[in-house]
PDB file of N, CA and C in Angstrom:
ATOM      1  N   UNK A   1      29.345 -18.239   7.834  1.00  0.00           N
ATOM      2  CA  UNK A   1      29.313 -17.348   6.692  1.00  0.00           C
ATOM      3  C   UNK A   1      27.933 -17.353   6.026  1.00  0.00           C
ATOM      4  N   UNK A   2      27.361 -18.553   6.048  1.00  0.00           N
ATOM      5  CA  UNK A   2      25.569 -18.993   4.817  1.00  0.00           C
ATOM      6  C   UNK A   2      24.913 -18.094   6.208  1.00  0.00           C
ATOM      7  N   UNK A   3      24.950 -17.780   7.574  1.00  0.00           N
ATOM      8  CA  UNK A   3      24.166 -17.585   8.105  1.00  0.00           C
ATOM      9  C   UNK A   3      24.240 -15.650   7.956  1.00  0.00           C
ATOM     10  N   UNK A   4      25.286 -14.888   7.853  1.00  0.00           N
ATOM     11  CA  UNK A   4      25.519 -13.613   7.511  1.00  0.00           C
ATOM     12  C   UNK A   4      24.937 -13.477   6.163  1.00  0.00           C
ATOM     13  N   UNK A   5      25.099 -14.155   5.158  1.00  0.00           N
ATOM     14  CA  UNK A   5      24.333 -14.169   3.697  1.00  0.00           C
ATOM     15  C   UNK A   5      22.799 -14.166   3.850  1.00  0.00           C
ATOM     16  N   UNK A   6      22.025 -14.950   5.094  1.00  0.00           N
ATOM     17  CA  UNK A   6      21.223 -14.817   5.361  1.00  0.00           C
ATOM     18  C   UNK A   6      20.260 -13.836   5.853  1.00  0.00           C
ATOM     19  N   UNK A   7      21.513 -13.883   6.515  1.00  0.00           N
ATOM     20  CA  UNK A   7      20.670 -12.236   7.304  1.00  0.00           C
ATOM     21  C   UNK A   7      20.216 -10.931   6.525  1.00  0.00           C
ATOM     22  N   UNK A   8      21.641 -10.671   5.811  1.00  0.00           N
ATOM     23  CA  UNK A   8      21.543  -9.551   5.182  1.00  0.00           C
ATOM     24  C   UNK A   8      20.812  -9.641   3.586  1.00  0.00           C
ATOM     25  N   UNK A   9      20.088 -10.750   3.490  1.00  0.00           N
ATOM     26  CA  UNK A   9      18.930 -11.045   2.153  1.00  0.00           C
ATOM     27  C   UNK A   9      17.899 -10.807   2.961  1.00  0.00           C
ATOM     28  N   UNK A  10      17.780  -9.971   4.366  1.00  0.00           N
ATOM     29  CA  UNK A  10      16.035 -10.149   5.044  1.00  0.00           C
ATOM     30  C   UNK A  10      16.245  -8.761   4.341  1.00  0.00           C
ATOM     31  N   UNK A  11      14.530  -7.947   4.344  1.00  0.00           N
ATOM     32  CA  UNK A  11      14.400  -6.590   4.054  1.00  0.00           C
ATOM     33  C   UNK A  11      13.290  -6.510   4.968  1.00  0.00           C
ATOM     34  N   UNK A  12      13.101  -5.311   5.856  1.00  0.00           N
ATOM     35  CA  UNK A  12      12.264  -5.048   6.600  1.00  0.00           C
ATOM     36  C   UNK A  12      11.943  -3.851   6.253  1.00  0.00           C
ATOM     37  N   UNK A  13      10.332  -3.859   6.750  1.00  0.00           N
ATOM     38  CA  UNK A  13       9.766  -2.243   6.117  1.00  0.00           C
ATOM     39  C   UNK A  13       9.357  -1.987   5.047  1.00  0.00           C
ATOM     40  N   UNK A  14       8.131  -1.338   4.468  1.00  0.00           N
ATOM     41  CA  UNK A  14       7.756  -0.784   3.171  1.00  0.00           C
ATOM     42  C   UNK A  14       8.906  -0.387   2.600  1.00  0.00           C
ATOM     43  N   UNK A  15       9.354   1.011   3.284  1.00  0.00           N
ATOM     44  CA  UNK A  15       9.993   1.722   2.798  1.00  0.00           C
ATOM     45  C   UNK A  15      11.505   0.870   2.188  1.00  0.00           C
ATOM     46  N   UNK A  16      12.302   0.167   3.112  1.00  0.00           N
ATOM     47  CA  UNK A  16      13.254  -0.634   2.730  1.00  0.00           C
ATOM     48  C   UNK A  16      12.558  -1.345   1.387  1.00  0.00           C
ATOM     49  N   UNK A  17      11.499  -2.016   1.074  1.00  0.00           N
ATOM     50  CA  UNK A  17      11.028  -3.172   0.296  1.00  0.00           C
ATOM     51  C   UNK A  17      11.162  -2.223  -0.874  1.00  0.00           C
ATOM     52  N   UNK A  18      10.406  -0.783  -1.024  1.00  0.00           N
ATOM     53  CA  UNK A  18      10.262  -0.340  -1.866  1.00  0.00           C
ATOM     54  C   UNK A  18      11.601   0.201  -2.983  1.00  0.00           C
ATOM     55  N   UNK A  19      12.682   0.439  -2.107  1.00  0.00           N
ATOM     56  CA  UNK A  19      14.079   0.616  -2.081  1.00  0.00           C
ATOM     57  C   UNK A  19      14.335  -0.512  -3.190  1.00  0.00           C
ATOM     58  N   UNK A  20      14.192  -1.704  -2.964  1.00  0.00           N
ATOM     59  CA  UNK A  20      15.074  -2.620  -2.729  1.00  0.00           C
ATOM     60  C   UNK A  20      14.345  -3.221  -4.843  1.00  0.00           C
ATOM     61  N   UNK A  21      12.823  -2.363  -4.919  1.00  0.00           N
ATOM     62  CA  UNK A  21      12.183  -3.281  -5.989  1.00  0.00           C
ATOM     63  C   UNK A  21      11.986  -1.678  -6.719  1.00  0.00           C
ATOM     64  N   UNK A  22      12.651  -0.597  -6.282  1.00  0.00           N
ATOM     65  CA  UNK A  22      12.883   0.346  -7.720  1.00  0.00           C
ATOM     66  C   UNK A  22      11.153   1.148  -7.380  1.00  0.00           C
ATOM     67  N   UNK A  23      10.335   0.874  -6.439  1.00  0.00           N
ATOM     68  CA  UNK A  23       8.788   1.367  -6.771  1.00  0.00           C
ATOM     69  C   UNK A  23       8.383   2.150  -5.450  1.00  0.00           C
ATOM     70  N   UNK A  24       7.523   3.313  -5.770  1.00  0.00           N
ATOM     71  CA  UNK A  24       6.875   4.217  -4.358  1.00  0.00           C
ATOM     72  C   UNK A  24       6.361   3.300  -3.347  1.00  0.00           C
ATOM     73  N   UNK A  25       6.686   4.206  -2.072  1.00  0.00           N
ATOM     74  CA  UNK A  25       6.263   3.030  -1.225  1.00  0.00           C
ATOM     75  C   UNK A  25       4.606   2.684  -0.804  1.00  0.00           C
ATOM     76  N   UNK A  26       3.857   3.761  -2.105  1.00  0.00           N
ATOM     77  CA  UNK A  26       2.336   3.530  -1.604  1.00  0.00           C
ATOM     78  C   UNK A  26       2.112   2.064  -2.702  1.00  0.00           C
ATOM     79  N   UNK A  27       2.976   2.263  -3.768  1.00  0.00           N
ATOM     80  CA  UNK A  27       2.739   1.026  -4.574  1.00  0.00           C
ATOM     81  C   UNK A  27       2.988   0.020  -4.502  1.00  0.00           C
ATOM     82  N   UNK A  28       4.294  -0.017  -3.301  1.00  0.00           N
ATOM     83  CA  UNK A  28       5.041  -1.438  -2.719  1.00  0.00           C
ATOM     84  C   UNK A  28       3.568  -1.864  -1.822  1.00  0.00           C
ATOM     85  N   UNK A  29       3.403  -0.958  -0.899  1.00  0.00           N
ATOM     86  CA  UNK A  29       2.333  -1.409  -0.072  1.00  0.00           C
ATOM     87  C   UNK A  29       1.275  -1.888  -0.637  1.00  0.00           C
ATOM     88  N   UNK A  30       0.772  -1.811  -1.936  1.00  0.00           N
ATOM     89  CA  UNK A  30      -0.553  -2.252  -2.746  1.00  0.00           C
ATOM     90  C   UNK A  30      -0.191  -4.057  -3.129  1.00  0.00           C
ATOM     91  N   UNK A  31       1.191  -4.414  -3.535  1.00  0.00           N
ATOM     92  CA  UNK A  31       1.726  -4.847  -4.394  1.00  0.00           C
ATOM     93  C   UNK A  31       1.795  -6.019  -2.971  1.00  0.00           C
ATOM     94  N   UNK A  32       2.173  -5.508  -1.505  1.00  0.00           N
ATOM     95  CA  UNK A  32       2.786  -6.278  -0.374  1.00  0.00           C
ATOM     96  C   UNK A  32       1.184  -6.919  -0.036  1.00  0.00           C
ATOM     97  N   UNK A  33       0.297  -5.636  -0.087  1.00  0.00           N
ATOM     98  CA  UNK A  33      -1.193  -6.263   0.699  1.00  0.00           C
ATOM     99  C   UNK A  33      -1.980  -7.128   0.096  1.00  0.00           C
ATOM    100  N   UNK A  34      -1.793  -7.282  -1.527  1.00  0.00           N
ATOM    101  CA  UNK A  34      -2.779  -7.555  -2.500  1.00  0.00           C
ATOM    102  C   UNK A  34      -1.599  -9.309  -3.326  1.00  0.00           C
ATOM    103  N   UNK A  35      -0.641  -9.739  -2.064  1.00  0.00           N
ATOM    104  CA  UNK A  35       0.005 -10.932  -2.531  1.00  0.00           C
ATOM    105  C   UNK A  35       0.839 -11.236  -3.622  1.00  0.00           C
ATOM    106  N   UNK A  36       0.968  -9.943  -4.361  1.00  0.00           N
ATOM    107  CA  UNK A  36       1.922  -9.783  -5.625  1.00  0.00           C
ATOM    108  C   UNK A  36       3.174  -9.677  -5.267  1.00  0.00           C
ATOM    109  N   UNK A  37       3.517  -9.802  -4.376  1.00  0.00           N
ATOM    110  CA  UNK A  37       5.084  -9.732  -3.812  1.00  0.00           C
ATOM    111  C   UNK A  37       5.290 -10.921  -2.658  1.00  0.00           C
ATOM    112  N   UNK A  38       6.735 -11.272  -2.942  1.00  0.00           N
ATOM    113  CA  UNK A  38       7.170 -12.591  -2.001  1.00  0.00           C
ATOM    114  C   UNK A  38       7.219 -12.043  -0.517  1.00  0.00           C
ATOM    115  N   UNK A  39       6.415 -11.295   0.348  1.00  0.00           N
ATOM    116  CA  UNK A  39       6.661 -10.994   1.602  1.00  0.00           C
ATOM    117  C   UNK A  39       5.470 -11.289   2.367  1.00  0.00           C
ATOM    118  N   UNK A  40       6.011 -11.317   3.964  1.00  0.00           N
ATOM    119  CA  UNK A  40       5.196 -11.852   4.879  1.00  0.00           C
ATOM    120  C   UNK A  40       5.220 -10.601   6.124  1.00  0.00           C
ATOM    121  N   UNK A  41       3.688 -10.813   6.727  1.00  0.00           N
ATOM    122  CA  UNK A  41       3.850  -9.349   7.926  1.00  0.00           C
ATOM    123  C   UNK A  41       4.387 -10.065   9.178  1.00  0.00           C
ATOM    124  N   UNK A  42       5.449  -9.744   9.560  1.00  0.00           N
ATOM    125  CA  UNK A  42       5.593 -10.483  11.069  1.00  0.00           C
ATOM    126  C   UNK A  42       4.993  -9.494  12.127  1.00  0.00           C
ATOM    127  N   UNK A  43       4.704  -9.863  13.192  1.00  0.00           N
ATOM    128  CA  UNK A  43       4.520  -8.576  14.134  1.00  0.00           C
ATOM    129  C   UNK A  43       4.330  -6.638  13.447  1.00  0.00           C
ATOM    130  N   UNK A  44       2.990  -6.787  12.760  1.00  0.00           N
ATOM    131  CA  UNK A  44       3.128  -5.334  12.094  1.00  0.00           C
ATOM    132  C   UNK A  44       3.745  -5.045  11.112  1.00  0.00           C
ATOM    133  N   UNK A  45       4.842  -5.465  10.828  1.00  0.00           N
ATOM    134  CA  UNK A  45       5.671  -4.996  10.199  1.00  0.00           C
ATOM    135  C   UNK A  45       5.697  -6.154   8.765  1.00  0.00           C
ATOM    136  N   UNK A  46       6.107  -5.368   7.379  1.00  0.00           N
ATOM    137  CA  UNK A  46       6.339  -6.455   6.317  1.00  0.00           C
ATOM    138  C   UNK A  46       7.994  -7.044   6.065  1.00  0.00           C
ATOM    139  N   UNK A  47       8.214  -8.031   6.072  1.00  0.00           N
ATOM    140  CA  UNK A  47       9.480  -8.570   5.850  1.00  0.00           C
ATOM    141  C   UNK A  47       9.726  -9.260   4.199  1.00  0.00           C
ATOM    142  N   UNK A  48      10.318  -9.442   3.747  1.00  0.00           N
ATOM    143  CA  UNK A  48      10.308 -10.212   2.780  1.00  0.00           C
ATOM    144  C   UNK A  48      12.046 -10.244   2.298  1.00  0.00           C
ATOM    145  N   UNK A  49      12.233 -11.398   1.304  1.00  0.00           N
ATOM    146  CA  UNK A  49      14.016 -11.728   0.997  1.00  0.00           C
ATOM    147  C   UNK A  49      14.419 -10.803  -0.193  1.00  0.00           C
ATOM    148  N   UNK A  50      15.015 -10.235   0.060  1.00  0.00           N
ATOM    149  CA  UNK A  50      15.908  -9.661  -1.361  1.00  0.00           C
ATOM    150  C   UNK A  50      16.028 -10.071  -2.753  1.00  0.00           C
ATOM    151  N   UNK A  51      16.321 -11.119  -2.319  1.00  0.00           N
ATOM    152  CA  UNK A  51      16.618 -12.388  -3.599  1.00  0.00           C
ATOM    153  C   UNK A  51      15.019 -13.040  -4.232  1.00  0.00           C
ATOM    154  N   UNK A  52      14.350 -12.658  -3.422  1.00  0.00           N
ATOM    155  CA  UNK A  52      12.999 -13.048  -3.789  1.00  0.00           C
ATOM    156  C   UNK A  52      12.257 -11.702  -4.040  1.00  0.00           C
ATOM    157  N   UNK A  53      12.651 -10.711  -3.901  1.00  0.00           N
ATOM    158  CA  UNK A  53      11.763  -9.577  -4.082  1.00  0.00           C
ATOM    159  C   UNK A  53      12.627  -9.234  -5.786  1.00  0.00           C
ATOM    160  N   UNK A  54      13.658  -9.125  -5.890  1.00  0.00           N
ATOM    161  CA  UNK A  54      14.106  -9.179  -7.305  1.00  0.00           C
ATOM    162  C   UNK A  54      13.617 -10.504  -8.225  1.00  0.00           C
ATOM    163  N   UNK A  55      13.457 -11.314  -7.948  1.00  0.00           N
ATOM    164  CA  UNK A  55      13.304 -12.535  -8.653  1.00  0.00           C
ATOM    165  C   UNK A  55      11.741 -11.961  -8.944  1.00  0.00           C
ATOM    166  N   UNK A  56      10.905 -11.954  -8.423  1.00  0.00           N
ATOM    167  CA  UNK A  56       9.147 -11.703  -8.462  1.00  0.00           C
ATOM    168  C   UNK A  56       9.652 -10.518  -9.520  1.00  0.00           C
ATOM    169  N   UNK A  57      10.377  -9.668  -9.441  1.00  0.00           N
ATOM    170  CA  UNK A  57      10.299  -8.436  -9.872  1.00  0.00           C
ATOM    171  C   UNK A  57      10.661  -8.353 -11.504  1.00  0.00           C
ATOM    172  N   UNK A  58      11.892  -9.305 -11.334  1.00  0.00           N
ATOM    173  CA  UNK A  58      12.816  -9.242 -12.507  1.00  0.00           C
ATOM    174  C   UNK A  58      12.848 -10.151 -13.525  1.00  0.00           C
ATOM    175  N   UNK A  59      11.602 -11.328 -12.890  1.00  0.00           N
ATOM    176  CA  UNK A  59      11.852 -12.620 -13.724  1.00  0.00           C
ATOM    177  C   UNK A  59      12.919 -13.249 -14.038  1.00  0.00           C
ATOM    178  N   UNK A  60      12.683 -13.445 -15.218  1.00  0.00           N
ATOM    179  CA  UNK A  60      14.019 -14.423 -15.678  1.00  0.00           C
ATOM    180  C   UNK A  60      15.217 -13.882 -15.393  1.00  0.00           C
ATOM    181  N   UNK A  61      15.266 -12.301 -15.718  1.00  0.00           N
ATOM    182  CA  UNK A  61      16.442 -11.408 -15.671  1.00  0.00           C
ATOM    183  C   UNK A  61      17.221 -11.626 -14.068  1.00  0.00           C
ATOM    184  N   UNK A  62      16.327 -12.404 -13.388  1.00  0.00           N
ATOM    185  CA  UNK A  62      17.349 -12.141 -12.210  1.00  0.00           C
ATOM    186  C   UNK A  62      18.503 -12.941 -12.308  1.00  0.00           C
TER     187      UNK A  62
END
């Protein structure tokens, strides 16, 4: 079950990331390249956790 909870906290893609933190995806991409956001590029692509992209986002409120 912790490993399905897992999975589905990954976010792949600008576009998903941008979804996921309320912001355009040219601004997610500024925000992804420039280390202001909890994500990492695997192979091309940006990944980062759900739970960590709200937390950076939302502060305390999360």
């Amino acid at each position: 079950m912790e490993d399905e909870l897992e999975s589905s906290d990954i976010v792949w893609e600008v576009a998903n990331i941008a979804k996921v933190i309320g912001r355009e995806q040219r601004t997610t991409f500024h925000l992804l390249t420039t280390g202001q956001l909890p994500a990492k590029k695997i192979g091309g692509r940006w990944v980062a956790s759900r739970r960590k992209l709200l937390a950076a986002v939302l502060g305390d409120a999360a």
